[in-house]
PDB file of N, CA and C in Angstrom:
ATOM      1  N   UNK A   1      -2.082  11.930 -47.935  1.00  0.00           N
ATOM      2  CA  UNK A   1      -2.586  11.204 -46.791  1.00  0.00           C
ATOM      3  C   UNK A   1      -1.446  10.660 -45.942  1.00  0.00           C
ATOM      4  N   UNK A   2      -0.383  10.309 -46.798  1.00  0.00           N
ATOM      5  CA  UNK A   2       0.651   9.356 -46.074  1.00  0.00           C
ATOM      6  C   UNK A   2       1.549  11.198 -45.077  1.00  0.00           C
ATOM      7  N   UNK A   3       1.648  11.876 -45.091  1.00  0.00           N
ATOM      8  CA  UNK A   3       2.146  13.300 -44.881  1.00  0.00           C
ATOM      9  C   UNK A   3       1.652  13.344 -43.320  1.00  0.00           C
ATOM     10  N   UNK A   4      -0.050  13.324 -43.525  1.00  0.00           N
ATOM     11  CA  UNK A   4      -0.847  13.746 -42.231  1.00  0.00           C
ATOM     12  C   UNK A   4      -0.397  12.700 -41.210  1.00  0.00           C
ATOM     13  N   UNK A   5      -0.841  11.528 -41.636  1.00  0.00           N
ATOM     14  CA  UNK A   5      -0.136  10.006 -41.165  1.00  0.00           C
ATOM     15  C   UNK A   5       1.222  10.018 -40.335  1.00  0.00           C
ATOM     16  N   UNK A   6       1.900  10.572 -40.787  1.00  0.00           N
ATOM     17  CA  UNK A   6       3.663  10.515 -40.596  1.00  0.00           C
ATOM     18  C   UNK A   6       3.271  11.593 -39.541  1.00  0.00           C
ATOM     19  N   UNK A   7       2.616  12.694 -39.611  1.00  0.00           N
ATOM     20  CA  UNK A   7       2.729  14.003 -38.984  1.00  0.00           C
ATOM     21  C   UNK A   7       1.845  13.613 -37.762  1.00  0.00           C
ATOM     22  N   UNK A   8       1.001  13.130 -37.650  1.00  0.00           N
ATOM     23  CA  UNK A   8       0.409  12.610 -36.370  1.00  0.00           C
ATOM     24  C   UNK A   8       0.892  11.416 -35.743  1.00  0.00           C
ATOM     25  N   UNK A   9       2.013  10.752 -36.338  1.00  0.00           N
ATOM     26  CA  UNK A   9       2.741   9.677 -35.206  1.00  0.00           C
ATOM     27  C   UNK A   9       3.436  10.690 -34.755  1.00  0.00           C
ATOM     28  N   UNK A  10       4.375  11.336 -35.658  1.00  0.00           N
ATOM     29  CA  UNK A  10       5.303  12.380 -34.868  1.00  0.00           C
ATOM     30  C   UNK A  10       4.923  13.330 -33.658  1.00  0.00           C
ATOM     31  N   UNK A  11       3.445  13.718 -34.015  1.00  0.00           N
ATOM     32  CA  UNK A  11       2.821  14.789 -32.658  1.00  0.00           C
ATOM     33  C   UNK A  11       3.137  13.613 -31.472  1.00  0.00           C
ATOM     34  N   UNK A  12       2.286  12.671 -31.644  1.00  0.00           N
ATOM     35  CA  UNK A  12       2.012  11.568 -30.256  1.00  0.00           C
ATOM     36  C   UNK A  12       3.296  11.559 -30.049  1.00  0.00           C
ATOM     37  N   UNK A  13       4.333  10.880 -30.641  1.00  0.00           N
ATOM     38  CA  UNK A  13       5.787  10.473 -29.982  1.00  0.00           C
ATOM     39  C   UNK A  13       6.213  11.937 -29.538  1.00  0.00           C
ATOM     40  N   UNK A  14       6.446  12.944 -30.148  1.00  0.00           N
ATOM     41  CA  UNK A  14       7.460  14.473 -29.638  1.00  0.00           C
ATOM     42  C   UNK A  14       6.231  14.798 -28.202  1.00  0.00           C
ATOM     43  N   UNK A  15       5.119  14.306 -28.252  1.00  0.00           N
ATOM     44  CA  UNK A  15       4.664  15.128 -27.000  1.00  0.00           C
ATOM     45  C   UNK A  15       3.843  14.217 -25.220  1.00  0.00           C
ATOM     46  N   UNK A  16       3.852  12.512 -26.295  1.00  0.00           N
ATOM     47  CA  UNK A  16       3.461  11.597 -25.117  1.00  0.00           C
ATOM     48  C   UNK A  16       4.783  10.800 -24.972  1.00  0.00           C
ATOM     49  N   UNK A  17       5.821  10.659 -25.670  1.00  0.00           N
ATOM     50  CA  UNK A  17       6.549   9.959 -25.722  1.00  0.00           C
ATOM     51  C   UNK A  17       6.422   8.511 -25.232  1.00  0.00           C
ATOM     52  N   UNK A  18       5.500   7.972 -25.904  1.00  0.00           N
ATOM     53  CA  UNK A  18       4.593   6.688 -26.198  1.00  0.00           C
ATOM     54  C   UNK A  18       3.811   6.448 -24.723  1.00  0.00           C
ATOM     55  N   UNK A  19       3.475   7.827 -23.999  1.00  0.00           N
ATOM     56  CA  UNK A  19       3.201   7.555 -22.777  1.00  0.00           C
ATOM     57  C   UNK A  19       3.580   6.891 -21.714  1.00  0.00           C
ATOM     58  N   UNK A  20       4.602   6.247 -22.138  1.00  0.00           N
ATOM     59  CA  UNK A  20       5.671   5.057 -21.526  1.00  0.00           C
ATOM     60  C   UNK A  20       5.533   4.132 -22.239  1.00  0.00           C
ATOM     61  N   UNK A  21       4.019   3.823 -22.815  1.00  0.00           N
ATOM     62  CA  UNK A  21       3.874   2.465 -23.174  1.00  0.00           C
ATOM     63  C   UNK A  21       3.726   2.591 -25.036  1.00  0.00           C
ATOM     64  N   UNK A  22       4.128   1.955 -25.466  1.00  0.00           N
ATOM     65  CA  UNK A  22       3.661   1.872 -27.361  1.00  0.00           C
ATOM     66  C   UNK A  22       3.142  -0.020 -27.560  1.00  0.00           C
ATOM     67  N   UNK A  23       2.471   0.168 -28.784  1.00  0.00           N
ATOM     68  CA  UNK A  23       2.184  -0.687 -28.915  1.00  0.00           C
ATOM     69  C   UNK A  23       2.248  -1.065 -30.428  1.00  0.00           C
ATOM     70  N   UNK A  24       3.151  -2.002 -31.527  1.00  0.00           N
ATOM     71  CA  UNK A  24       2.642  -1.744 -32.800  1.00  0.00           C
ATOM     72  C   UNK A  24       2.776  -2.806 -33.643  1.00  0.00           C
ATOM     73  N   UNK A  25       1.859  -3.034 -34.375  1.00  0.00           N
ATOM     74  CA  UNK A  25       1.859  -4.004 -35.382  1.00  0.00           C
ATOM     75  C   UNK A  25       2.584  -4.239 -36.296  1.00  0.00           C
ATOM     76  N   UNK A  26       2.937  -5.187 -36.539  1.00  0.00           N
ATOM     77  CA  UNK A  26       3.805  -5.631 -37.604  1.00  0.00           C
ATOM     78  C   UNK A  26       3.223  -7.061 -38.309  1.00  0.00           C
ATOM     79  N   UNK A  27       2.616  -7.223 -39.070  1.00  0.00           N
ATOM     80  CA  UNK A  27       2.189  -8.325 -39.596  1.00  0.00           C
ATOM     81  C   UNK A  27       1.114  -9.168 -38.257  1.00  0.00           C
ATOM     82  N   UNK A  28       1.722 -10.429 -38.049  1.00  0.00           N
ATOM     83  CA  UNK A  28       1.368 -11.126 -36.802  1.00  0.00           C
ATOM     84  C   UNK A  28       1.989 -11.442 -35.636  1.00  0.00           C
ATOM     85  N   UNK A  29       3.012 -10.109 -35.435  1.00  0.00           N
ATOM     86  CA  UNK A  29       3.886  -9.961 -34.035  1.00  0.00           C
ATOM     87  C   UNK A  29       3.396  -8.388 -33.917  1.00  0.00           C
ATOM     88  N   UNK A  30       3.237  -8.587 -32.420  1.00  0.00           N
ATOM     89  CA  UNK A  30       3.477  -7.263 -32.031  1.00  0.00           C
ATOM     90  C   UNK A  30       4.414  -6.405 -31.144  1.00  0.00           C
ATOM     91  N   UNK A  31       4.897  -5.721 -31.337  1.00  0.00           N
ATOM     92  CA  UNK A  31       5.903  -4.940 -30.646  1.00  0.00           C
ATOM     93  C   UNK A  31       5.636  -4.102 -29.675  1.00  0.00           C
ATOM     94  N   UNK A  32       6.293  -4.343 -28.342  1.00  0.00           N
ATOM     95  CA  UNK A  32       6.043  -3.667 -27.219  1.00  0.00           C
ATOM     96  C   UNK A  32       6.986  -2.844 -26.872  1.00  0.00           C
ATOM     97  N   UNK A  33       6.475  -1.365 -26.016  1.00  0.00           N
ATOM     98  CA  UNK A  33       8.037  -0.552 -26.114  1.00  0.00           C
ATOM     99  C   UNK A  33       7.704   0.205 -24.657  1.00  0.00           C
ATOM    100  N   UNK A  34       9.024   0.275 -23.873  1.00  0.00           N
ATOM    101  CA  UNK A  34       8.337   0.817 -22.638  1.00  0.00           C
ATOM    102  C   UNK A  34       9.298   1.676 -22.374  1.00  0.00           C
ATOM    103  N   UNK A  35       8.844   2.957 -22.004  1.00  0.00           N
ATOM    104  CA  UNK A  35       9.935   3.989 -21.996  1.00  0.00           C
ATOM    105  C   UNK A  35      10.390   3.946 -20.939  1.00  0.00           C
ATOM    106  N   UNK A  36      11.496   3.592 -20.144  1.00  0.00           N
ATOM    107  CA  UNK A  36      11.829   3.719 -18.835  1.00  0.00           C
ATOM    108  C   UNK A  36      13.437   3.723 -18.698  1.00  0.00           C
ATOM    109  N   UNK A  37      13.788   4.661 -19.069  1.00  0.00           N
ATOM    110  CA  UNK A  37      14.893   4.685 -18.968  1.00  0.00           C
ATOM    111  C   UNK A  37      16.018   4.749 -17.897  1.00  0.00           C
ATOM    112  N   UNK A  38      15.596   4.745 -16.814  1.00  0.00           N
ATOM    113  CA  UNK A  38      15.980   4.818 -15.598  1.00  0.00           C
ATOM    114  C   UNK A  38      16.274   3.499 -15.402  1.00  0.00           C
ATOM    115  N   UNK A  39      15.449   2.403 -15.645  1.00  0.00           N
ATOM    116  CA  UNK A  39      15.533   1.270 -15.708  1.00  0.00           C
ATOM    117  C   UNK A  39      16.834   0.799 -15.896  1.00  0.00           C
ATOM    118  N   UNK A  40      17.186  -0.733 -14.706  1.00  0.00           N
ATOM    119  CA  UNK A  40      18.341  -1.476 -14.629  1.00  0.00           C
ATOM    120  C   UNK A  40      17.712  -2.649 -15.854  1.00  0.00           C
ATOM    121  N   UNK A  41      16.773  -3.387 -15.498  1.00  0.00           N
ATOM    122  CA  UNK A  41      16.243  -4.332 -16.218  1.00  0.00           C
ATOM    123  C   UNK A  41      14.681  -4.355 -15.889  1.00  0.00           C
ATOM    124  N   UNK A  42      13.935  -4.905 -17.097  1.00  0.00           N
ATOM    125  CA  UNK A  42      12.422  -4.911 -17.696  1.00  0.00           C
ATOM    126  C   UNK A  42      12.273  -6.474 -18.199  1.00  0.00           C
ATOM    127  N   UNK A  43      11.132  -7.015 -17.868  1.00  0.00           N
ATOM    128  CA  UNK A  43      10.690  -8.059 -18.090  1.00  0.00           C
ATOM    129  C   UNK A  43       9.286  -7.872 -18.532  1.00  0.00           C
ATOM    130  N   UNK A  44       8.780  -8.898 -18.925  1.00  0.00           N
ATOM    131  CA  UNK A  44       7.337  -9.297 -19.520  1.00  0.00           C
ATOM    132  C   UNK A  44       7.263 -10.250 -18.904  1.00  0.00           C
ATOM    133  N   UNK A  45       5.742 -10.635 -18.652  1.00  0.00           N
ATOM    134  CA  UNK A  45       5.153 -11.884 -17.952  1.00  0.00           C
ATOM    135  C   UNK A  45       4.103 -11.807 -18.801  1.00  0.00           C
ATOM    136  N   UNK A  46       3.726 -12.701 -19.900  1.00  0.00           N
ATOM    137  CA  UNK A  46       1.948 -13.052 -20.139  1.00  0.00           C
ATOM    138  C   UNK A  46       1.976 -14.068 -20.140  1.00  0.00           C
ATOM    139  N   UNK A  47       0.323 -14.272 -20.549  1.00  0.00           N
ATOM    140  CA  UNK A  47       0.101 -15.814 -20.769  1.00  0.00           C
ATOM    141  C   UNK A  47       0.366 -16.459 -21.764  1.00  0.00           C
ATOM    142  N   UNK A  48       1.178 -15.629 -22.760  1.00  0.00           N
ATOM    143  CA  UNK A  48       1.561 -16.732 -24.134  1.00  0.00           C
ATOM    144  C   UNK A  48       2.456 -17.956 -23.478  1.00  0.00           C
ATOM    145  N   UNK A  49       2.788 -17.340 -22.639  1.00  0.00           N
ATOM    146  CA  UNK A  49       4.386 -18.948 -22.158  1.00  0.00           C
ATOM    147  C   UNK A  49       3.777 -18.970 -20.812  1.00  0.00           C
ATOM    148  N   UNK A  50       2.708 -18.622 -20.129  1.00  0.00           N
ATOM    149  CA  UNK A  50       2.308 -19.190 -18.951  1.00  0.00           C
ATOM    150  C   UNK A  50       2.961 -18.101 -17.884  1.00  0.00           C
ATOM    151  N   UNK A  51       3.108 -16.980 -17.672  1.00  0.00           N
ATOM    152  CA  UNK A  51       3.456 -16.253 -17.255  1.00  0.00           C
ATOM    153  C   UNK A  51       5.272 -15.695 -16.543  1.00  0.00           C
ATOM    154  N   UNK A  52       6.266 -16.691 -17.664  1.00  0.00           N
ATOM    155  CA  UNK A  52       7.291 -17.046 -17.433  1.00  0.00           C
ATOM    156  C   UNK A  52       7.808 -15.653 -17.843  1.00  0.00           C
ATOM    157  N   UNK A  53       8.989 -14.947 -17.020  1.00  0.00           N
ATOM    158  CA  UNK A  53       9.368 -13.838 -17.268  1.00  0.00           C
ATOM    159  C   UNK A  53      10.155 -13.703 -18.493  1.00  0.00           C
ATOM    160  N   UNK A  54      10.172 -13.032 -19.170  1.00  0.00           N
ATOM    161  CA  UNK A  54      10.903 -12.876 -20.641  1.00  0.00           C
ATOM    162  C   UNK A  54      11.751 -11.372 -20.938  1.00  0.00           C
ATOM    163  N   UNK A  55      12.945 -11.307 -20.033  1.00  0.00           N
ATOM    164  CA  UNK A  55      13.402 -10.162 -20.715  1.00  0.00           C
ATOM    165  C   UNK A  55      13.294  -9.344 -21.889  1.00  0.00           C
ATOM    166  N   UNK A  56      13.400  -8.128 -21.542  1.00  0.00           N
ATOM    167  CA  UNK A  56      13.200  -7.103 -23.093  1.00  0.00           C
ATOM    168  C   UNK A  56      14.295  -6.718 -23.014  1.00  0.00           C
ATOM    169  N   UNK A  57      14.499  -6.020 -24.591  1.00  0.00           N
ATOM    170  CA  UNK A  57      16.008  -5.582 -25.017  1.00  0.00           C
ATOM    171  C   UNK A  57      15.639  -4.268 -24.743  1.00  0.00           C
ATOM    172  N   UNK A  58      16.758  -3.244 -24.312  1.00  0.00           N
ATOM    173  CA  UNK A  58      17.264  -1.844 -24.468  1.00  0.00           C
ATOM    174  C   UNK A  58      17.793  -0.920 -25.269  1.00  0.00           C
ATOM    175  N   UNK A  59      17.455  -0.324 -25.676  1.00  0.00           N
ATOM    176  CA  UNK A  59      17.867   0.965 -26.586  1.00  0.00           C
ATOM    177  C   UNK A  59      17.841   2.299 -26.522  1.00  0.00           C
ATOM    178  N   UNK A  60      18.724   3.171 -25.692  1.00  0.00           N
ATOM    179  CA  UNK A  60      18.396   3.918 -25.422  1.00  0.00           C
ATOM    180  C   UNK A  60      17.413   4.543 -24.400  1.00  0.00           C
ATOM    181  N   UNK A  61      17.466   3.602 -23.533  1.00  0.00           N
ATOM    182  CA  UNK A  61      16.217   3.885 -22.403  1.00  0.00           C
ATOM    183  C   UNK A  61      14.780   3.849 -22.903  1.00  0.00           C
ATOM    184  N   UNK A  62      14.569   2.642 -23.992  1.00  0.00           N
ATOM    185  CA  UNK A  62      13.602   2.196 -24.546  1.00  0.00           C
ATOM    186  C   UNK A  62      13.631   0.881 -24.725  1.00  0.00           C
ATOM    187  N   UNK A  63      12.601   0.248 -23.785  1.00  0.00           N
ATOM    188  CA  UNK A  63      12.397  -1.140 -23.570  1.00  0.00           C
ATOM    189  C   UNK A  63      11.427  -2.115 -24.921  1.00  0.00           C
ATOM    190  N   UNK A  64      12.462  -3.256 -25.918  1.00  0.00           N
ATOM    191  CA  UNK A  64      11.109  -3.870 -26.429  1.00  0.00           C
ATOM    192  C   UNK A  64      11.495  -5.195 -26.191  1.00  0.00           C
ATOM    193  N   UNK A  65       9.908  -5.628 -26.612  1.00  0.00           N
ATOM    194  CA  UNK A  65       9.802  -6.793 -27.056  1.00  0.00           C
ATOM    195  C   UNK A  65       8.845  -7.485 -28.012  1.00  0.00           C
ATOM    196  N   UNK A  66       8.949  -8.533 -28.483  1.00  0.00           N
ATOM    197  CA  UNK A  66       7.956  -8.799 -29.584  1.00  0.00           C
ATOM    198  C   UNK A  66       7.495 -10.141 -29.583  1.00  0.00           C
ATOM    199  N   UNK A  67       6.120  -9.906 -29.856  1.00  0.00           N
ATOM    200  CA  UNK A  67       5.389 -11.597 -29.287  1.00  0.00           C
ATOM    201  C   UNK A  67       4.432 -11.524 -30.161  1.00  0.00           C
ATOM    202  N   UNK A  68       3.937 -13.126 -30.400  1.00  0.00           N
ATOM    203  CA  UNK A  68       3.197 -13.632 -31.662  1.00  0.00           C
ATOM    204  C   UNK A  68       1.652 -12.416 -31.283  1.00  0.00           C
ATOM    205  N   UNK A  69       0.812 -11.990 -31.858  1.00  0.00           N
ATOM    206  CA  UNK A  69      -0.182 -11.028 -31.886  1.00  0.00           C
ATOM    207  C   UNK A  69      -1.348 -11.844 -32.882  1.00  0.00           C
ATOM    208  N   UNK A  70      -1.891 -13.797 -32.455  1.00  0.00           N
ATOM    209  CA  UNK A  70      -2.598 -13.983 -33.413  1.00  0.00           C
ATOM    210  C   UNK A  70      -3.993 -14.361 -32.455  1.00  0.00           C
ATOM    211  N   UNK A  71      -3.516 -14.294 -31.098  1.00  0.00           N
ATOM    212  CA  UNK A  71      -4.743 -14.369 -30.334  1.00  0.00           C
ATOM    213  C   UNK A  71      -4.140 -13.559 -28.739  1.00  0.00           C
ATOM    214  N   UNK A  72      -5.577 -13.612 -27.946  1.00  0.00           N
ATOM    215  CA  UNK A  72      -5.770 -12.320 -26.749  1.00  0.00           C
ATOM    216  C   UNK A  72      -4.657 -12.685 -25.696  1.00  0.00           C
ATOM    217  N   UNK A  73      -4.322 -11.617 -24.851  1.00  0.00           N
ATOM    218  CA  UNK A  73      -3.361 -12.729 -23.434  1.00  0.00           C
ATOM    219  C   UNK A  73      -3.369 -11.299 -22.825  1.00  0.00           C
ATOM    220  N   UNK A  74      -2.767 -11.677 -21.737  1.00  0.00           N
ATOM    221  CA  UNK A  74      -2.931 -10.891 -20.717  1.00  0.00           C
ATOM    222  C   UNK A  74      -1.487 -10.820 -20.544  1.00  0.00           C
ATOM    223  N   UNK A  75      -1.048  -9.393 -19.992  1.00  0.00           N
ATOM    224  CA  UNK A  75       0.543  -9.210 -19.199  1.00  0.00           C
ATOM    225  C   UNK A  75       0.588  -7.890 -18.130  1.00  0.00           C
ATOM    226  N   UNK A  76       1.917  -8.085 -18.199  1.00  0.00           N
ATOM    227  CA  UNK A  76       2.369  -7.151 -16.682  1.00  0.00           C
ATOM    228  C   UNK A  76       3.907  -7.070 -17.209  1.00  0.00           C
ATOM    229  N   UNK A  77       4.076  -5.831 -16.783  1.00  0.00           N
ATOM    230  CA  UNK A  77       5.791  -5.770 -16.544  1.00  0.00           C
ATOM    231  C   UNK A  77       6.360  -5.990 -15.111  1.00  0.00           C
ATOM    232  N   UNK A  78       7.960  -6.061 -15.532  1.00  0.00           N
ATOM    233  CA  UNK A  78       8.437  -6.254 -13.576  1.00  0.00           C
ATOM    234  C   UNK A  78       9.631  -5.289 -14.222  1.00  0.00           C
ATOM    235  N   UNK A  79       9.876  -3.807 -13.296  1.00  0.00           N
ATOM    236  CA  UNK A  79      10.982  -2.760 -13.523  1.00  0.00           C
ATOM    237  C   UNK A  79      11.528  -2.564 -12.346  1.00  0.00           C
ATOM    238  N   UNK A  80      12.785  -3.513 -12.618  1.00  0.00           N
ATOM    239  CA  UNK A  80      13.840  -3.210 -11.728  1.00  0.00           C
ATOM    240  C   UNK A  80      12.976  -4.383 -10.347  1.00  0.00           C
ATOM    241  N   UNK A  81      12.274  -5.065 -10.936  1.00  0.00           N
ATOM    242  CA  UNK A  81      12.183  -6.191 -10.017  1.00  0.00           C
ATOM    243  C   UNK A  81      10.465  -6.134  -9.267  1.00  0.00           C
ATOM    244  N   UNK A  82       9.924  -4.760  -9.497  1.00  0.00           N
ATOM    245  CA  UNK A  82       8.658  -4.426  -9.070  1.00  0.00           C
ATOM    246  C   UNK A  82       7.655  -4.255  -9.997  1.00  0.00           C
ATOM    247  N   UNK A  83       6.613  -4.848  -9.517  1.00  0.00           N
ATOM    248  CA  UNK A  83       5.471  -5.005 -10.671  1.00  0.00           C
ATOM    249  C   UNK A  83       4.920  -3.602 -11.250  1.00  0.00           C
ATOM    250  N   UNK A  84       4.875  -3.376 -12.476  1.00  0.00           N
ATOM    251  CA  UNK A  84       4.383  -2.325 -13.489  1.00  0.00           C
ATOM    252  C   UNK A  84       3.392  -2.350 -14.178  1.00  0.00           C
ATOM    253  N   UNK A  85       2.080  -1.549 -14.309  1.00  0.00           N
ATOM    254  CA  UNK A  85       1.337  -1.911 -15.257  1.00  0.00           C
ATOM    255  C   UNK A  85       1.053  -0.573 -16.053  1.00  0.00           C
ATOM    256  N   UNK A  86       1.216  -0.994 -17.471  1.00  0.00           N
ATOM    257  CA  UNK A  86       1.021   0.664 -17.881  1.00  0.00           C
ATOM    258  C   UNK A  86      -0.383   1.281 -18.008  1.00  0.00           C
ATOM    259  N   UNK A  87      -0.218   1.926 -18.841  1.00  0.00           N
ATOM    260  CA  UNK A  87      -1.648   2.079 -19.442  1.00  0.00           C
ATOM    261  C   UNK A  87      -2.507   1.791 -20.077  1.00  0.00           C
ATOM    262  N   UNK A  88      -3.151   1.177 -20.290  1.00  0.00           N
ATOM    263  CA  UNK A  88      -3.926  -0.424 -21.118  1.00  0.00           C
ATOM    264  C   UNK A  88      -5.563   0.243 -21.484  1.00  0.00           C
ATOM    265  N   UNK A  89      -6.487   0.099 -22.306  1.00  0.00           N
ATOM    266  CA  UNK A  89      -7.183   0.224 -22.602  1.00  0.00           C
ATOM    267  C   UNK A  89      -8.321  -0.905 -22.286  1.00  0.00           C
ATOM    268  N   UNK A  90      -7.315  -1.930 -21.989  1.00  0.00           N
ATOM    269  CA  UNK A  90      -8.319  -3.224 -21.370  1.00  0.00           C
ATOM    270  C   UNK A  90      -7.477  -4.202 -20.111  1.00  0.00           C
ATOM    271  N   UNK A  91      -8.219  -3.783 -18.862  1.00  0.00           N
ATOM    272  CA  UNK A  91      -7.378  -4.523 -17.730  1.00  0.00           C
ATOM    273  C   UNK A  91      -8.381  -5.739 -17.334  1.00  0.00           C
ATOM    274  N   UNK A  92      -8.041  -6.352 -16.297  1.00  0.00           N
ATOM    275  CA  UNK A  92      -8.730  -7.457 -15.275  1.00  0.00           C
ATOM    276  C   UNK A  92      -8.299  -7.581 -14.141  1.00  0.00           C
ATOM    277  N   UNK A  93      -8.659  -7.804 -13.109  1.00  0.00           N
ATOM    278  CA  UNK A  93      -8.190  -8.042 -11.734  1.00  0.00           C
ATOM    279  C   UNK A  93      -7.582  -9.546 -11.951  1.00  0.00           C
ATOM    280  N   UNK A  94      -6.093 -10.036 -11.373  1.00  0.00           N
ATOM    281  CA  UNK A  94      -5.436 -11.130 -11.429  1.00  0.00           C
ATOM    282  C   UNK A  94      -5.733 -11.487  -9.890  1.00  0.00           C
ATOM    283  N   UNK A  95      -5.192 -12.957  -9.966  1.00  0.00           N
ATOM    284  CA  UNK A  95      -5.708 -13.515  -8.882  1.00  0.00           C
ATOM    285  C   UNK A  95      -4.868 -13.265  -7.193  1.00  0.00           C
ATOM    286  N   UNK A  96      -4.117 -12.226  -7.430  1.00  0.00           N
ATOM    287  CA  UNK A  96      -2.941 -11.857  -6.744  1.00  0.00           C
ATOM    288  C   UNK A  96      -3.485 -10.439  -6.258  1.00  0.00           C
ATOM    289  N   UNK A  97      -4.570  -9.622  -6.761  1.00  0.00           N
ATOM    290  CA  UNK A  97      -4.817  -8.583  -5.992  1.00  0.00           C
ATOM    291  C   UNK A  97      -4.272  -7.326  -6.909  1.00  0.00           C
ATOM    292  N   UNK A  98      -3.573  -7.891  -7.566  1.00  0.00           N
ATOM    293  CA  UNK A  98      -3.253  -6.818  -8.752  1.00  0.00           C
ATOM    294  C   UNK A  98      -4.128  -6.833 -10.387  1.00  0.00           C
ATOM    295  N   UNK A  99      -4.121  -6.018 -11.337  1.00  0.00           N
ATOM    296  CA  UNK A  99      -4.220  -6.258 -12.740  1.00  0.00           C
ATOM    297  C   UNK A  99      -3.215  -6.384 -13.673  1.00  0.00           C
ATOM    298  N   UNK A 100      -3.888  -7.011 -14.617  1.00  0.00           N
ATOM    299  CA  UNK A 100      -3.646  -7.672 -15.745  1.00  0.00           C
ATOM    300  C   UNK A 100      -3.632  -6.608 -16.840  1.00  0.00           C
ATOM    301  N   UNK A 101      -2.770  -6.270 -18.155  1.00  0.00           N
ATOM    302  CA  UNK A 101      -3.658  -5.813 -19.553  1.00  0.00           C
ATOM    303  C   UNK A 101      -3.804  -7.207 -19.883  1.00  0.00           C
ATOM    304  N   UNK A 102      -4.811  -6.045 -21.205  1.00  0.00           N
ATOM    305  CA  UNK A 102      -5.275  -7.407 -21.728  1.00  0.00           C
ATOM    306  C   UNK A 102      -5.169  -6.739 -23.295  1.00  0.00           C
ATOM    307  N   UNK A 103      -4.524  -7.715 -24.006  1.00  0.00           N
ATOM    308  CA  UNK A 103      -4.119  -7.772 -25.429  1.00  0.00           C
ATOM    309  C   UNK A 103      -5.287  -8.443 -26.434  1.00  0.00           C
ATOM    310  N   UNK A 104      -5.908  -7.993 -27.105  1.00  0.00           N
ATOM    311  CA  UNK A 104      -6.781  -8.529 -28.306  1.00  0.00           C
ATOM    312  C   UNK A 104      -6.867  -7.652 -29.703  1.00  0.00           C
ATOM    313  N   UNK A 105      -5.997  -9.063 -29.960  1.00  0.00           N
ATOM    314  CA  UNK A 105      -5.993  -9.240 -31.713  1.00  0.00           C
ATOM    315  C   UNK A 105      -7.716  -8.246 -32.506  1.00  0.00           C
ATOM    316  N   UNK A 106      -6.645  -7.616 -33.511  1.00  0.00           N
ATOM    317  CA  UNK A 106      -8.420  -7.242 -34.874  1.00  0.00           C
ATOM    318  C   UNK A 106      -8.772  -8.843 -35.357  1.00  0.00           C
ATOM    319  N   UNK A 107      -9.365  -9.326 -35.138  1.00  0.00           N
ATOM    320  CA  UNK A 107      -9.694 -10.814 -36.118  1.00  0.00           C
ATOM    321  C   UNK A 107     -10.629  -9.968 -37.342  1.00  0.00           C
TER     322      UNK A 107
END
């Protein structure tokens, strides 16, 4: 089981290359990863800190960051200074005319 497992992260990463966006659990943080390698600098804005920008680290033209994952919030990226939103499975219209994702915890 653990074989098929390993072999179907590997398909998604060798052929979406996290679509830009990944998302993954680790206990009660979750890890955010944004492929943009072109990128000078990447930020986060949610509502865990009130929408205060929070640089992400670089690796290789792979953007993360990691934030508590024990309740819902909403974010946005800013790349290279312009607002980004990836691909989200759950958005909202913000009060600015743009969207939001929206992050919710398995309880």
């Amino acid at each position: 089981m653990k074989s098929i497992h390993f072999t179907l992260v590997l398909f998604c990463l060798a052929f979406t290359s996290c679509s830009g966006h990944c998302k993954k659990m680790n206990g009660r943080a979750l890890t955010l990863s944004l492929d943009k390698p072109e990128a000078k600098s990447v930020a986060i804005f949610c509502s865990l800190n009130g929408y205060a920008g929070q640089m992400l680290n670089q690796r290789k033209g792979i953007w993360q960051v990691t934030v508590p994952a024990d309740k819902p919030f909403r974010y946005f990226y800013k790349v290279d200074g312009k607002t980004f939103l990836p691909v989200c499975p759950k958005k909202e219209k913000d009060d600015f005319g743009s969207e939001n994702c929206i992050f919710e915890p398995r309880l």
